[in-house]
C-alpha atoms as a PDB file:
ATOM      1  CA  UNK A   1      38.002-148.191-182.960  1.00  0.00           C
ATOM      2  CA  UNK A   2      38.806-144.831-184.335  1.00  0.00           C
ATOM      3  CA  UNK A   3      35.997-142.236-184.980  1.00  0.00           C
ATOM      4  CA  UNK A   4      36.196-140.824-188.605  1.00  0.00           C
ATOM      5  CA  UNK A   5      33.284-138.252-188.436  1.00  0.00           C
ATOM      6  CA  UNK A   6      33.262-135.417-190.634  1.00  0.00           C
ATOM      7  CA  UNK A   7      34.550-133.349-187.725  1.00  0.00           C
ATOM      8  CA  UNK A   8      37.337-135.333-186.377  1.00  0.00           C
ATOM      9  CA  UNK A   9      39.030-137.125-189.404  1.00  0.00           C
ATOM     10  CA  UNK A  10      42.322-138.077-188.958  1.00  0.00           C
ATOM     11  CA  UNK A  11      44.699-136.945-190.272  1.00  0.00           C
ATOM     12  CA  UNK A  12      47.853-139.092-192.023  1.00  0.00           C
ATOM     13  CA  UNK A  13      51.132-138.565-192.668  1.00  0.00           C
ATOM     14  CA  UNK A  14      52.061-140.832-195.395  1.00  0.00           C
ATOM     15  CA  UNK A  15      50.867-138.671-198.406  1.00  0.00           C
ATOM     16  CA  UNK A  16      49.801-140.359-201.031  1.00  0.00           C
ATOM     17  CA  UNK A  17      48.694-143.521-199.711  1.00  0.00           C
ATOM     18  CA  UNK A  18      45.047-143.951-199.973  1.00  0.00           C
ATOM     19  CA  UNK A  19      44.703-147.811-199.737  1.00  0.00           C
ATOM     20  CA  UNK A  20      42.210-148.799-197.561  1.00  0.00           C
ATOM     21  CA  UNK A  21      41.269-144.455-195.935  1.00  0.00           C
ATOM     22  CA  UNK A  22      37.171-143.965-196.250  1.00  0.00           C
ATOM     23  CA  UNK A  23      36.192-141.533-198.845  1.00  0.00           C
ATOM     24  CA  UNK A  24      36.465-138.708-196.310  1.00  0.00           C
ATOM     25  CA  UNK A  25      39.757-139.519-195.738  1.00  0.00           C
ATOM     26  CA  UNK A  26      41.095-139.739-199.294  1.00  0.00           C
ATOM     27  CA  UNK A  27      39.227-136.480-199.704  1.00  0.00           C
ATOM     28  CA  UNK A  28      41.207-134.818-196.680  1.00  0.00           C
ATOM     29  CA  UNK A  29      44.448-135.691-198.183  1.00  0.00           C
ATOM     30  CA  UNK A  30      43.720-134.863-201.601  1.00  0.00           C
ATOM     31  CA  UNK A  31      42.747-131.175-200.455  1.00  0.00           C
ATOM     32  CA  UNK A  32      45.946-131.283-198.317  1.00  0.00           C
ATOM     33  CA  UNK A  33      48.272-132.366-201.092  1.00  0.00           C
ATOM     34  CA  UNK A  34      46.340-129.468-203.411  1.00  0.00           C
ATOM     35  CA  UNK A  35      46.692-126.807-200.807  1.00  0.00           C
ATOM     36  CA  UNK A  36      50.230-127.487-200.263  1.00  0.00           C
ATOM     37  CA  UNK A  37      51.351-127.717-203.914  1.00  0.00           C
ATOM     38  CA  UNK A  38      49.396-124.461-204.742  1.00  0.00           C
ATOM     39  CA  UNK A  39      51.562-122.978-201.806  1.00  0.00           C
ATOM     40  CA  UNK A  40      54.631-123.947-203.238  1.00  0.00           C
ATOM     41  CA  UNK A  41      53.877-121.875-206.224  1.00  0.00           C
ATOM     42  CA  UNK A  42      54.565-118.367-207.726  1.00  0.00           C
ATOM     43  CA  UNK A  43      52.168-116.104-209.158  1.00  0.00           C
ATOM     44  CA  UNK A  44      54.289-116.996-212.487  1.00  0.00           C
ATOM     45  CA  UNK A  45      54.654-120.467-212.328  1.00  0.00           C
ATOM     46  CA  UNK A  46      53.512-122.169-215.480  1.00  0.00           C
ATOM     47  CA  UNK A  47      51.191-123.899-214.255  1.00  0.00           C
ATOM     48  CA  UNK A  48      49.328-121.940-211.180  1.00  0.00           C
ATOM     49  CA  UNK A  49      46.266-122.169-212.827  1.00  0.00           C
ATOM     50  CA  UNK A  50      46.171-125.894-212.800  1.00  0.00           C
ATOM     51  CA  UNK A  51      47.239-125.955-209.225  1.00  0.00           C
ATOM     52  CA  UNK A  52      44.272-123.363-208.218  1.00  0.00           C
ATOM     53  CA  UNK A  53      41.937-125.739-210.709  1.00  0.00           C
ATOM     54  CA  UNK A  54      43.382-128.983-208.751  1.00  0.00           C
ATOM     55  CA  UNK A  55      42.712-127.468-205.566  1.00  0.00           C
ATOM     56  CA  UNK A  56      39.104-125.616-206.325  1.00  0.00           C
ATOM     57  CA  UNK A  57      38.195-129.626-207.338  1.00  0.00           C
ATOM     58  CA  UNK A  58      39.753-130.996-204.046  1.00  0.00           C
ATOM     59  CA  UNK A  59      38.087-128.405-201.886  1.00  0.00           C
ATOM     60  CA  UNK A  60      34.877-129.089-203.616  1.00  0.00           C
ATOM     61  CA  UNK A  61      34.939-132.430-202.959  1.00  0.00           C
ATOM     62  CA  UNK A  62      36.429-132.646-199.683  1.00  0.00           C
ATOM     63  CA  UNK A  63      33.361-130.347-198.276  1.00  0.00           C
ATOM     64  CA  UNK A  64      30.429-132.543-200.499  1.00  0.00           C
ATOM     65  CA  UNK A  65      31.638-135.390-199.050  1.00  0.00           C
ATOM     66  CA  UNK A  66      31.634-133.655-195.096  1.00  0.00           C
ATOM     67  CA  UNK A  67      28.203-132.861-196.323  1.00  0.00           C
ATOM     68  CA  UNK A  68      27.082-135.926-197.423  1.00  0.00           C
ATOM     69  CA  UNK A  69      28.159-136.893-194.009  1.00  0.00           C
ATOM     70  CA  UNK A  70      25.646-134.784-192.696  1.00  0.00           C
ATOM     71  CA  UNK A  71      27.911-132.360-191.580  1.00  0.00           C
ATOM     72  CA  UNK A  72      26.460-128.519-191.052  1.00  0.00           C
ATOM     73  CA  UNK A  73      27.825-125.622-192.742  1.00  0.00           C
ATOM     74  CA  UNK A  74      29.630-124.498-189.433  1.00  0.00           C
ATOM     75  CA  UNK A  75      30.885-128.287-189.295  1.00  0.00           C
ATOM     76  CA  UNK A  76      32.431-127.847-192.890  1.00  0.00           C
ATOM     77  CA  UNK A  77      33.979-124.510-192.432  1.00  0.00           C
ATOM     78  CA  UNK A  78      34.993-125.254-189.429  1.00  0.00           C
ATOM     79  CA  UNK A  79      36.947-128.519-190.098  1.00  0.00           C
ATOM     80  CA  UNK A  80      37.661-126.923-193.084  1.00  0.00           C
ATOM     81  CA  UNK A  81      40.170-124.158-191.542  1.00  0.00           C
ATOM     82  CA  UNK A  82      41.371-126.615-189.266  1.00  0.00           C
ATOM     83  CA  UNK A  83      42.771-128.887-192.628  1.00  0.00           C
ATOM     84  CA  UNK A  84      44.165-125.706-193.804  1.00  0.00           C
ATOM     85  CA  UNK A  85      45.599-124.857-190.401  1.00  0.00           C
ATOM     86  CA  UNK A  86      47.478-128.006-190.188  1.00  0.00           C
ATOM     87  CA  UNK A  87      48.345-127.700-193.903  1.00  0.00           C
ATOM     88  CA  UNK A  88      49.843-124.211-194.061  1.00  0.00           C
ATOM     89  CA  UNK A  89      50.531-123.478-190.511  1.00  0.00           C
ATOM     90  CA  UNK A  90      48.191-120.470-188.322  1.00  0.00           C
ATOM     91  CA  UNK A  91      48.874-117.738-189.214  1.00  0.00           C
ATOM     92  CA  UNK A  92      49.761-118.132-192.599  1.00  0.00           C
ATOM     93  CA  UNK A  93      53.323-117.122-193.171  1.00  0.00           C
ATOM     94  CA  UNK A  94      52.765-114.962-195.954  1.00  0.00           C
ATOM     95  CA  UNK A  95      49.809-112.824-197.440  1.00  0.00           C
ATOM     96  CA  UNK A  96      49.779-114.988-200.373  1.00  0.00           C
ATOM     97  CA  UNK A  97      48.979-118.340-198.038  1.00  0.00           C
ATOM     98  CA  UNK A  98      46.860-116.206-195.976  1.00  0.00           C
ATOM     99  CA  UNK A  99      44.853-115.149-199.007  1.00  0.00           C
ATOM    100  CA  UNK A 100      44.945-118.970-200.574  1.00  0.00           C
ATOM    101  CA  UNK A 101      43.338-120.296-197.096  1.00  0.00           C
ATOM    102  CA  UNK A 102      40.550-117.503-197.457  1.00  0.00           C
ATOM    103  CA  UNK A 103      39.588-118.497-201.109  1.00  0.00           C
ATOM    104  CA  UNK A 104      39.918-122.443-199.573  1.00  0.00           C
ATOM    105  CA  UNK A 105      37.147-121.349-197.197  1.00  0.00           C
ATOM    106  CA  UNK A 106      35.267-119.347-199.562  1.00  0.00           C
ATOM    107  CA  UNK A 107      35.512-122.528-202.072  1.00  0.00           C
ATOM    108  CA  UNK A 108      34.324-125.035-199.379  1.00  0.00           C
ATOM    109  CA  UNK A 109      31.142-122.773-198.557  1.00  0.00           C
ATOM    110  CA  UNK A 110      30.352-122.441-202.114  1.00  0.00           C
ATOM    111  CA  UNK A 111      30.412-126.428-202.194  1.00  0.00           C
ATOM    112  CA  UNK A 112      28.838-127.231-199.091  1.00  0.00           C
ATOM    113  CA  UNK A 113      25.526-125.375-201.276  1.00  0.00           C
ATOM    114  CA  UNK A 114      26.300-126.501-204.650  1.00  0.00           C
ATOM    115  CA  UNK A 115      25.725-130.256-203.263  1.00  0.00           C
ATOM    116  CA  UNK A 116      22.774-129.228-201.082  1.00  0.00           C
ATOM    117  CA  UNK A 117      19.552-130.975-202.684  1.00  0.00           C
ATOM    118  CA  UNK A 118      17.937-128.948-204.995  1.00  0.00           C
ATOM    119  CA  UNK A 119      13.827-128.554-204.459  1.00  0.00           C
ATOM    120  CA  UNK A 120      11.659-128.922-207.386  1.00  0.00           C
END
């Protein structure tokens, strides 16, 4: 039986197929497919902002759902980089990826807070 906790989520290589993955999963490779779209686009593209908006959403997502698998914040970020890592390649091959994979982190801390429960 393969272990699918937050940290140690497999990762797939048919793209696009998410038949039968956990919600984690399907998460994983929707921020993948984001991240590497939004790297495959120029500053000028037409539609960079709806790539960035795609892959804010996926990031968001990805780290509420690590969270509401009781992952910590160091478990998020940390599996976090390591789905960028395998996305983009370390390091980044260009300042522009480099600076993508920041905001990606940045992104997935905001989230991991944004879904915290909020006290009355």
């Amino acid at each position: 039986m393969t272990d699918t906790t937050a940290g140690d989520l497999p990762d797939r290589t048919s793209r696009g197929d998410t038949t039968g993955m956990s919600a984690a999963n399907r998460a994983r490779e929707d921020l993948a497919m984001a991240l590497s779209a939004a790297c495959r686009h120029r500053p000028n593209a037409d539609d960079a902002t709806e790539q960035l908006d795609r892959l804010r959403g996926a990031t968001y997502t990805f780290v509420a759902t690590l969270r509401a698998e009781s992952a910590t914040i160091e478990q998020a970020v940390i599996t976090t980089k390591q789905l960028v890592a395998a996305t983009i390649g370390t390091p980044p091959s260009s300042p522009e990826d480099r600076a993508l994979a920041e905001q990606v982190v940045r992104w997935g801390i905001d989230a991991y807070y944004d879904s915290a429960p909020r006290a009355d």
